[in-house]
N, C-alpha and C. Protein backbone atom coordinates (compact mmCIF):
# COMPACT_ATOMS: atom_id res chain seq x y z
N UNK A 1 -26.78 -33.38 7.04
CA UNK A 1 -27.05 -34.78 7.25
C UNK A 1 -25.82 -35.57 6.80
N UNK A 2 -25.36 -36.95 7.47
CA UNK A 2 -24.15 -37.33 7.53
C UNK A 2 -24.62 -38.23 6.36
N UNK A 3 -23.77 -39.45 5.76
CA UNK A 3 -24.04 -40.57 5.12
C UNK A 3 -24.61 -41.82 5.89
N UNK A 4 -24.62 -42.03 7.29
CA UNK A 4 -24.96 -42.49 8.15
C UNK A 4 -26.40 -42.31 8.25
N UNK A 5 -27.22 -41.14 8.08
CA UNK A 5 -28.16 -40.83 8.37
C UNK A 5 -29.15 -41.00 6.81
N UNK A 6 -28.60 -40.90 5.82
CA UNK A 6 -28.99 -41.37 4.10
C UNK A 6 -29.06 -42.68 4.43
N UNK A 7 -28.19 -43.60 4.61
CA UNK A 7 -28.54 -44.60 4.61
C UNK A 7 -29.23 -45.58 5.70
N UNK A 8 -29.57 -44.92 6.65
CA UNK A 8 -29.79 -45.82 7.52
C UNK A 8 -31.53 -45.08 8.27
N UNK A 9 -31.49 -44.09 7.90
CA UNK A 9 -32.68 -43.21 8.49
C UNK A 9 -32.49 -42.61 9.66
N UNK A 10 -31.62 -43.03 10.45
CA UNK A 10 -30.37 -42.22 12.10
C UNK A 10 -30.65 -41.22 11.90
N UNK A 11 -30.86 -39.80 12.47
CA UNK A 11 -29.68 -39.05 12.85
C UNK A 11 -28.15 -39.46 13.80
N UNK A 12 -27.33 -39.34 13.39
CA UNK A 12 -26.11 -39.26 14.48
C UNK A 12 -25.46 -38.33 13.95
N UNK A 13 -24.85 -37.24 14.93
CA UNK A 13 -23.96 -35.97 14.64
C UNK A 13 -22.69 -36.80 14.25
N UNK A 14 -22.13 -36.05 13.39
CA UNK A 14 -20.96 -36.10 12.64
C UNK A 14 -19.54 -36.60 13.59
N UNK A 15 -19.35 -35.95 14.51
CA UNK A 15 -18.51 -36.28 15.27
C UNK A 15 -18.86 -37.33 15.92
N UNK A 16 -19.99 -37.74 16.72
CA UNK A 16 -20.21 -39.32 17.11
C UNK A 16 -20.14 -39.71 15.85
N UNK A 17 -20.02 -39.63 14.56
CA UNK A 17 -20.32 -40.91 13.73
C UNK A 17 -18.58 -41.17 13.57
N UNK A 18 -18.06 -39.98 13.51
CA UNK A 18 -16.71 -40.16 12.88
C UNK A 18 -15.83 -40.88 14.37
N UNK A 19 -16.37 -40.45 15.39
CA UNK A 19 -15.55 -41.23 16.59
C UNK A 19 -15.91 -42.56 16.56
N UNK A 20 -17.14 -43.00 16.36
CA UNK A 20 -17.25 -44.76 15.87
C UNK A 20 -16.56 -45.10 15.36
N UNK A 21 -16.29 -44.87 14.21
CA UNK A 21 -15.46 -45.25 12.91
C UNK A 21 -14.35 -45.47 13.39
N UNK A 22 -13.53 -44.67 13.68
CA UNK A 22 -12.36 -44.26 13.55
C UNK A 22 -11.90 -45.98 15.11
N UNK A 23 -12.83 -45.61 15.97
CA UNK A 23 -12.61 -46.47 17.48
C UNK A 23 -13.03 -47.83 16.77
N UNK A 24 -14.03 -48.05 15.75
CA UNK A 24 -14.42 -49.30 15.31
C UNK A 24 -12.90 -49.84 14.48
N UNK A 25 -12.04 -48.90 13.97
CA UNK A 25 -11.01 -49.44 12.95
C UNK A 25 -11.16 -49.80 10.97
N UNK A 26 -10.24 -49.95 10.51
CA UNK A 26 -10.40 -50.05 9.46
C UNK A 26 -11.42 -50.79 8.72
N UNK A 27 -11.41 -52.22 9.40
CA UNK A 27 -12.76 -52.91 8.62
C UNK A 27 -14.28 -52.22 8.83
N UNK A 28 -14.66 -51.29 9.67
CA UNK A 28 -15.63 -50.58 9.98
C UNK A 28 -15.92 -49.40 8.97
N UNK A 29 -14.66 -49.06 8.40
CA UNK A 29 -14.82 -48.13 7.32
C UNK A 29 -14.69 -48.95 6.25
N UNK A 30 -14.43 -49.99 5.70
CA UNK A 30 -14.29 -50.19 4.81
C UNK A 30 -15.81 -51.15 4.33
N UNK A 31 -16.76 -51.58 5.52
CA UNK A 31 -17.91 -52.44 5.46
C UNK A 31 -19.01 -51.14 5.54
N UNK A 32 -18.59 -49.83 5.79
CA UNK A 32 -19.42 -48.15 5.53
C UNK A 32 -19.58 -47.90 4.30
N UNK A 33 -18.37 -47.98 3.79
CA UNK A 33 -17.94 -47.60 2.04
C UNK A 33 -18.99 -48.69 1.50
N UNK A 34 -18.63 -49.86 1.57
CA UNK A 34 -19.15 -50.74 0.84
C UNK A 34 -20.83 -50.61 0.72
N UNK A 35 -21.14 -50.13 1.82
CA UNK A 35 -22.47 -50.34 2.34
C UNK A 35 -23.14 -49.11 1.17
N UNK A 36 -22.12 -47.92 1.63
CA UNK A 36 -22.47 -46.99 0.73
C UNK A 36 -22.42 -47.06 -1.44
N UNK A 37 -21.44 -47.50 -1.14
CA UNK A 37 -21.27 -48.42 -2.69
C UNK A 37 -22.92 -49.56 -3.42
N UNK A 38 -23.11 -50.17 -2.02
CA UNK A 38 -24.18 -50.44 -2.54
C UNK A 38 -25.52 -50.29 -2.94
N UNK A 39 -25.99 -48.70 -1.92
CA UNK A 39 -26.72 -47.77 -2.35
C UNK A 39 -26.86 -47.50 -3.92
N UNK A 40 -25.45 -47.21 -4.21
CA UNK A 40 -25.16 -46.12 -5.05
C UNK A 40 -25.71 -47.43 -6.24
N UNK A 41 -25.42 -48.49 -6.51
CA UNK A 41 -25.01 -49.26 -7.08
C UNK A 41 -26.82 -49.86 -7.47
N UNK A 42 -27.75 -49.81 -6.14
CA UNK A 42 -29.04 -49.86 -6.43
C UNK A 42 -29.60 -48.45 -7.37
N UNK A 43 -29.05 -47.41 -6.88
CA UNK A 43 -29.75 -46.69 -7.62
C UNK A 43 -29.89 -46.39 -9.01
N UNK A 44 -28.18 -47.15 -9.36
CA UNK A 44 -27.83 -46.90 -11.16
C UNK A 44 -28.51 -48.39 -11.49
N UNK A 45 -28.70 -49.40 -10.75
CA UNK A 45 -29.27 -50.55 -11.47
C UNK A 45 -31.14 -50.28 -11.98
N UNK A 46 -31.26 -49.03 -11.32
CA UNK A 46 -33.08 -48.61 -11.60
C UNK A 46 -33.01 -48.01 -13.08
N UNK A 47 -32.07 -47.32 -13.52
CA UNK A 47 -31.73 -46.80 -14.75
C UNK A 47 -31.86 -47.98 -15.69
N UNK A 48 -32.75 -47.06 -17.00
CA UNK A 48 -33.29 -47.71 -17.96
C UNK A 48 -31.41 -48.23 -18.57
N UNK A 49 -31.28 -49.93 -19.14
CA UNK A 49 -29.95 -50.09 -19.55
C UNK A 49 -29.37 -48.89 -20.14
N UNK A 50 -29.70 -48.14 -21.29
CA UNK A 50 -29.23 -47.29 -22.05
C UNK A 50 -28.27 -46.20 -21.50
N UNK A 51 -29.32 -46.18 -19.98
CA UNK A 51 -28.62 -44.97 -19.14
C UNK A 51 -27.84 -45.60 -17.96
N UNK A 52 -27.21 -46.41 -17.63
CA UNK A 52 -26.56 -47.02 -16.83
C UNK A 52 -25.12 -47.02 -17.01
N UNK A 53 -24.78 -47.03 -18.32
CA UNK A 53 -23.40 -46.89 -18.06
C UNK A 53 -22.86 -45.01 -18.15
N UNK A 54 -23.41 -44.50 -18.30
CA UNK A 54 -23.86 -42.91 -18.03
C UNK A 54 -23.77 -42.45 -16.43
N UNK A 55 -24.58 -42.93 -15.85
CA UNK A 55 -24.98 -43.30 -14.63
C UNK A 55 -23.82 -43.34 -14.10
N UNK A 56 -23.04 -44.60 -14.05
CA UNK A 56 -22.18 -45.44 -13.34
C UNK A 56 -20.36 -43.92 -13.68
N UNK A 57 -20.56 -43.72 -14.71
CA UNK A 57 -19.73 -43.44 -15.24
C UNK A 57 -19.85 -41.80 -14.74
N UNK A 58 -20.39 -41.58 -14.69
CA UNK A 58 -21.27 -39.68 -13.52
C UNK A 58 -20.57 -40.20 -12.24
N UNK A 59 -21.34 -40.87 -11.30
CA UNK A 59 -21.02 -41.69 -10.18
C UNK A 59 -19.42 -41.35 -9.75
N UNK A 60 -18.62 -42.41 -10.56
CA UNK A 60 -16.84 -42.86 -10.73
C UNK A 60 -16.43 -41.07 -10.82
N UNK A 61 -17.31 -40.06 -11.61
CA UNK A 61 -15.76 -38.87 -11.96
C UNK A 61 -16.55 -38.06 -10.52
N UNK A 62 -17.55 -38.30 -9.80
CA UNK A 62 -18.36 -37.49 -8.66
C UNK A 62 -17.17 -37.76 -7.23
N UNK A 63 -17.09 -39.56 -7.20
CA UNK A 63 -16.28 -40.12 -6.67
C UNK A 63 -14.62 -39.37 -6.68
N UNK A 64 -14.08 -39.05 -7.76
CA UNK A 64 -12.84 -39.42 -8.04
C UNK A 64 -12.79 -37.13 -7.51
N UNK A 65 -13.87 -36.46 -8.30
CA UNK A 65 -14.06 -35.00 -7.51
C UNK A 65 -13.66 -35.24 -6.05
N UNK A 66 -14.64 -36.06 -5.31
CA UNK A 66 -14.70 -35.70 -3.79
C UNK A 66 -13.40 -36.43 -3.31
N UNK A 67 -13.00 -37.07 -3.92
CA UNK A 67 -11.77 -37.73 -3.20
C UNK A 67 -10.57 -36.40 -3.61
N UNK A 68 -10.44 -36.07 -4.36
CA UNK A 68 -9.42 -34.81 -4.73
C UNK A 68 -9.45 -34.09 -3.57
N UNK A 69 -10.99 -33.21 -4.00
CA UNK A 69 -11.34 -32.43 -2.96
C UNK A 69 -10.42 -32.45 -1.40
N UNK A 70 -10.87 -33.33 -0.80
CA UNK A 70 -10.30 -33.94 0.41
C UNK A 70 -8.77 -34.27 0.82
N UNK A 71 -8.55 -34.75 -0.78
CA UNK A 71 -6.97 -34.74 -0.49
C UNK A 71 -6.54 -33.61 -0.61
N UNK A 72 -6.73 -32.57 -0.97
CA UNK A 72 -6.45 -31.56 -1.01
C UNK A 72 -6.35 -30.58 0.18
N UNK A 73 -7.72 -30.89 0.53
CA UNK A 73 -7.92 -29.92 1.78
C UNK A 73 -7.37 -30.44 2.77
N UNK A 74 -6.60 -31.87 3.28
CA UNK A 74 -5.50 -32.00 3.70
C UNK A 74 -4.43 -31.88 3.49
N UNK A 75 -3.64 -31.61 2.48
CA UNK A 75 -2.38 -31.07 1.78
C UNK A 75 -2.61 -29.43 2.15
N UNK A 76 -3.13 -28.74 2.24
CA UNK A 76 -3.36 -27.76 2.63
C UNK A 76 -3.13 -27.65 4.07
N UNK A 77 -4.04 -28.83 4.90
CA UNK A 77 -3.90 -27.90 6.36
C UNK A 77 -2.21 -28.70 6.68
N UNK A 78 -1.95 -29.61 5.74
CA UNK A 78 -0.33 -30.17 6.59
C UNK A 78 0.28 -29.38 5.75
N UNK A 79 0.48 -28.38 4.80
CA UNK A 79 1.39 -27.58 4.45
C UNK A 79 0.81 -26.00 4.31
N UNK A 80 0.55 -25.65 5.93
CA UNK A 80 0.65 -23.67 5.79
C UNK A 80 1.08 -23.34 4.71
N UNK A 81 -0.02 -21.95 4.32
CA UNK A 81 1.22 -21.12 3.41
C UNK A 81 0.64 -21.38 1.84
N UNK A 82 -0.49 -22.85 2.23
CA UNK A 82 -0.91 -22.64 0.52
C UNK A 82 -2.44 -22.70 0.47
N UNK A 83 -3.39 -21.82 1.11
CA UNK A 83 -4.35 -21.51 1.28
C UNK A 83 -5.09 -20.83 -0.33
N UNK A 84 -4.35 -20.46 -1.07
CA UNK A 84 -4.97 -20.16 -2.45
C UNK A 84 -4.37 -21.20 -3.42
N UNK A 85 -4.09 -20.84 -4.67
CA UNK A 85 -3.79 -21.14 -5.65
C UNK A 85 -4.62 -22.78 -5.88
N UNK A 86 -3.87 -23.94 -6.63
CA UNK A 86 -4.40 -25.06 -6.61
C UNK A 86 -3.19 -26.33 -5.94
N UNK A 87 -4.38 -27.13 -5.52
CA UNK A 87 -3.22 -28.27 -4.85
C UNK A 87 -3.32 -29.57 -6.27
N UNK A 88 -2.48 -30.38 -6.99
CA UNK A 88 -2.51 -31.20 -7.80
C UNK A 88 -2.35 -32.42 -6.59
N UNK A 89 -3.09 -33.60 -7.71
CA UNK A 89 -3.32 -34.91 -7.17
C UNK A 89 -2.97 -35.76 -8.25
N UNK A 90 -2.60 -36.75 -8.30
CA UNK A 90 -2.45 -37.85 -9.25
C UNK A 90 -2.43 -39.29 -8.03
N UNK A 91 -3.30 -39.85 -9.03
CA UNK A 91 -3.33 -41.24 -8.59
C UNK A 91 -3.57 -41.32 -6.72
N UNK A 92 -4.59 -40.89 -6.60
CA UNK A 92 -4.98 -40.57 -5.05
C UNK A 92 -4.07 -40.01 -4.35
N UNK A 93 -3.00 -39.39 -4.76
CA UNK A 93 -2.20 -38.51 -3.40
C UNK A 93 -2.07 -36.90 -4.16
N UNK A 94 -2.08 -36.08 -3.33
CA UNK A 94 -1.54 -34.69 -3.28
C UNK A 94 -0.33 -34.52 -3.23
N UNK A 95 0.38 -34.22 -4.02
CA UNK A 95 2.30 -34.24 -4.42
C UNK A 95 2.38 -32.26 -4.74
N UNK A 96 1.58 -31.66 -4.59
CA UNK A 96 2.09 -30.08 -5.39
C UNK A 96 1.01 -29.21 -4.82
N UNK A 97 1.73 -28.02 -5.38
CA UNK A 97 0.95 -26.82 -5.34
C UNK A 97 1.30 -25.66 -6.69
N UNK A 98 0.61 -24.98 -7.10
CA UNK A 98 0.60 -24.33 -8.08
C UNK A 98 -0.09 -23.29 -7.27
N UNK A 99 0.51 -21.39 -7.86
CA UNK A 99 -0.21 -20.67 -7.06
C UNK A 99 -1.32 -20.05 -8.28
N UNK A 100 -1.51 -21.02 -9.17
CA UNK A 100 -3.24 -20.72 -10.19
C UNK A 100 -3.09 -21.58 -11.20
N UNK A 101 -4.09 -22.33 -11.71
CA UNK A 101 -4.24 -22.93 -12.51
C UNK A 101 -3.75 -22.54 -14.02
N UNK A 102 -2.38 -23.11 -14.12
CA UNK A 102 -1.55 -22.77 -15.38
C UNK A 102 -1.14 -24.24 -15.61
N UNK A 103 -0.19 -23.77 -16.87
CA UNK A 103 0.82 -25.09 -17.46
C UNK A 103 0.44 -26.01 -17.29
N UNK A 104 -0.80 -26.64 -18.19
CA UNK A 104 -0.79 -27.98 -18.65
C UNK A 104 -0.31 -29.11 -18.45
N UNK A 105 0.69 -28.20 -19.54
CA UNK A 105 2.05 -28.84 -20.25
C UNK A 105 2.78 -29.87 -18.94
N UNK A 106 2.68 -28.89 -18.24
CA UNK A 106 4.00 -29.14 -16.83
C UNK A 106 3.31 -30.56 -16.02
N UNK A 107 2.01 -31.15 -16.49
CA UNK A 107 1.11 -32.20 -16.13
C UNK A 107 1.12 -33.06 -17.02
N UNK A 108 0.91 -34.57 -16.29
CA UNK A 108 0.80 -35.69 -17.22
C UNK A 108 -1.19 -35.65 -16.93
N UNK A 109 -1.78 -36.07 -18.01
CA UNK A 109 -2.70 -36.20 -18.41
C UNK A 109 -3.60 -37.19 -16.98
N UNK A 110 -4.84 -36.73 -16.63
CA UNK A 110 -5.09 -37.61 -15.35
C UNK A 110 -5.03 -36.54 -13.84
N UNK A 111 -4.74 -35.56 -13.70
CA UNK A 111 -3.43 -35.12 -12.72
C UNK A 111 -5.06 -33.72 -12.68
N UNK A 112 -5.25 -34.21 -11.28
CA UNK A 112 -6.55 -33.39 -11.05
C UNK A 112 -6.17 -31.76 -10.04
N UNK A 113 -6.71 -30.91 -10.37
CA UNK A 113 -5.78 -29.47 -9.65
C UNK A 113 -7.22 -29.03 -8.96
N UNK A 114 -7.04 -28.77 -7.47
CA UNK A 114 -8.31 -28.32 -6.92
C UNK A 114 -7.96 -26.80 -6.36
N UNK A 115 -8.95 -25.64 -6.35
CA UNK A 115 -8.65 -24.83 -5.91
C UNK A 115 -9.09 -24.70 -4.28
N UNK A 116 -8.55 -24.15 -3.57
CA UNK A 116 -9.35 -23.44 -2.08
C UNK A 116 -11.13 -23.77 -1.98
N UNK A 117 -11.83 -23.33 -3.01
CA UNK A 117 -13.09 -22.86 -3.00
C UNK A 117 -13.86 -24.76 -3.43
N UNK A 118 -13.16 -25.44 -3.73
CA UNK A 118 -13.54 -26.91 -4.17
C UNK A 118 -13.46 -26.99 -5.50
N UNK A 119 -12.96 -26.41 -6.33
CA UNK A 119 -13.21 -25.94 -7.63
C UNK A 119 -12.42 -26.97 -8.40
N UNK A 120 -12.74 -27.86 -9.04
CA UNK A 120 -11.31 -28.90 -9.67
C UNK A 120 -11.05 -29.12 -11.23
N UNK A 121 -10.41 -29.69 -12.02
CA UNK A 121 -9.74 -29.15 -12.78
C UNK A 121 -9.05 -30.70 -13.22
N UNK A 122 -9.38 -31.41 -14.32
CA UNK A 122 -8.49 -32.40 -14.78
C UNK A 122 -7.99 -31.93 -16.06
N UNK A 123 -6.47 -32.49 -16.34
CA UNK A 123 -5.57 -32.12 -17.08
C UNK A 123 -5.66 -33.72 -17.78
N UNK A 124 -6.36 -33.16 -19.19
CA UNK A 124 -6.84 -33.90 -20.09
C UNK A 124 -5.74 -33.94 -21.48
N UNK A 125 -5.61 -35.07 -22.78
CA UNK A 125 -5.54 -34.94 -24.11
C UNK A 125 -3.44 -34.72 -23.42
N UNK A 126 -2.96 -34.64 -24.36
CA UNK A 126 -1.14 -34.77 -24.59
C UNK A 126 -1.08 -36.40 -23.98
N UNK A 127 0.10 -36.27 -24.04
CA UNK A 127 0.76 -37.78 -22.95
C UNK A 127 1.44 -37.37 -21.82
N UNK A 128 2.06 -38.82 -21.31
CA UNK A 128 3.07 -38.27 -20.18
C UNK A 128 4.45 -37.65 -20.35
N UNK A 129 4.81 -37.86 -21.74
CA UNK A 129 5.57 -37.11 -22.09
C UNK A 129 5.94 -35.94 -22.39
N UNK A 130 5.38 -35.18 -22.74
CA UNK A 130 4.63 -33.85 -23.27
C UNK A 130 3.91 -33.00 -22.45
N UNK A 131 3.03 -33.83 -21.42
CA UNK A 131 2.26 -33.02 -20.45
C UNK A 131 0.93 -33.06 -21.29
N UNK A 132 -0.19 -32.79 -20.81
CA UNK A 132 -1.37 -32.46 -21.00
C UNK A 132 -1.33 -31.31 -21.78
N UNK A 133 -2.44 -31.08 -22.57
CA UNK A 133 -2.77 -29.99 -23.58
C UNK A 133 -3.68 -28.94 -22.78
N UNK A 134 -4.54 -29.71 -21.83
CA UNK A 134 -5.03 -27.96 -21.24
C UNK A 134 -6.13 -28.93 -19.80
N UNK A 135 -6.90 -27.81 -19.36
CA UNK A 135 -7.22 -28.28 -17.94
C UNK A 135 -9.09 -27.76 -18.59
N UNK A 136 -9.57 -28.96 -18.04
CA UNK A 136 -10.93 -29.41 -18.21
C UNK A 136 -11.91 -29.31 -16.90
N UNK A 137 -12.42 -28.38 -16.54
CA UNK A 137 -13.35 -28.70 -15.32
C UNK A 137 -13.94 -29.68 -14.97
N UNK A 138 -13.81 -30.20 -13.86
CA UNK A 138 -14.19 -31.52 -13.47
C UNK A 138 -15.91 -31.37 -13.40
């Protein structure tokens, strides 16, 4: 089931939804997101206060997973050749490849490493100077 179909009760196959989009243009994705944002945004406002910023804060690192994810698995298909190991991301773009989740150090803190399988990996604790102290499952 697409996000199209969560929010709206539709079915529409994936490819008609993504050929809308894409033929509708940017403000069409960006009034989707929002739309979807506001789902999300009803459902953490049902949360007792206590658990809301919990909530919200689950939500943002679920968000910040699937966006890796993706950048990744495009850094992959535009660069053959790196089908294993992990692809690193910082600050929404894919800049690297590592062929396994090593060296920290060699990371500034923030700097998310996804494997092939979706598997991800933030490089937590040091500075940017120093590099990160070790890699934290997302």
């Amino acid at each position: 089931m697409n996000l199209h179909a969560v929010l709206t009760g539709c079915t529409v196959d994936d490819a008609a939804l993504l050929a809308a989009i894409e033929a509708s243009g940017v403000e069409a994705q960006a009034k989707h997101l929002q739309r979807a944002a506001t789902v999300a945004a009803g459902i953490i406002a049902e949360r007792p206060m206590k658990e809301r910023f919990h909530a919200r804060k689950t939500f943002n690192r679920w968000m910040d997973k699937a966006l890796a994810e993706a950048l990744a698995q495009r850094y992959r298909s535009d660069n053959p050749g790196h089908d294993d190991g992990v692809v690193l991301v910082w600050q929404d773009e894919a800049y690297g490849w590592k062929d396994k989740l090593r060296d920290p150090q060699s990371e500034r803190p923030g700097v998310y490493a996804v494997d092939a399988k979706g598997n991800a990996w933030e490089a937590v604790d040091g500075n940017e100077y120093d590099g990160a102290e070790r890699w934290e499952p997302m």
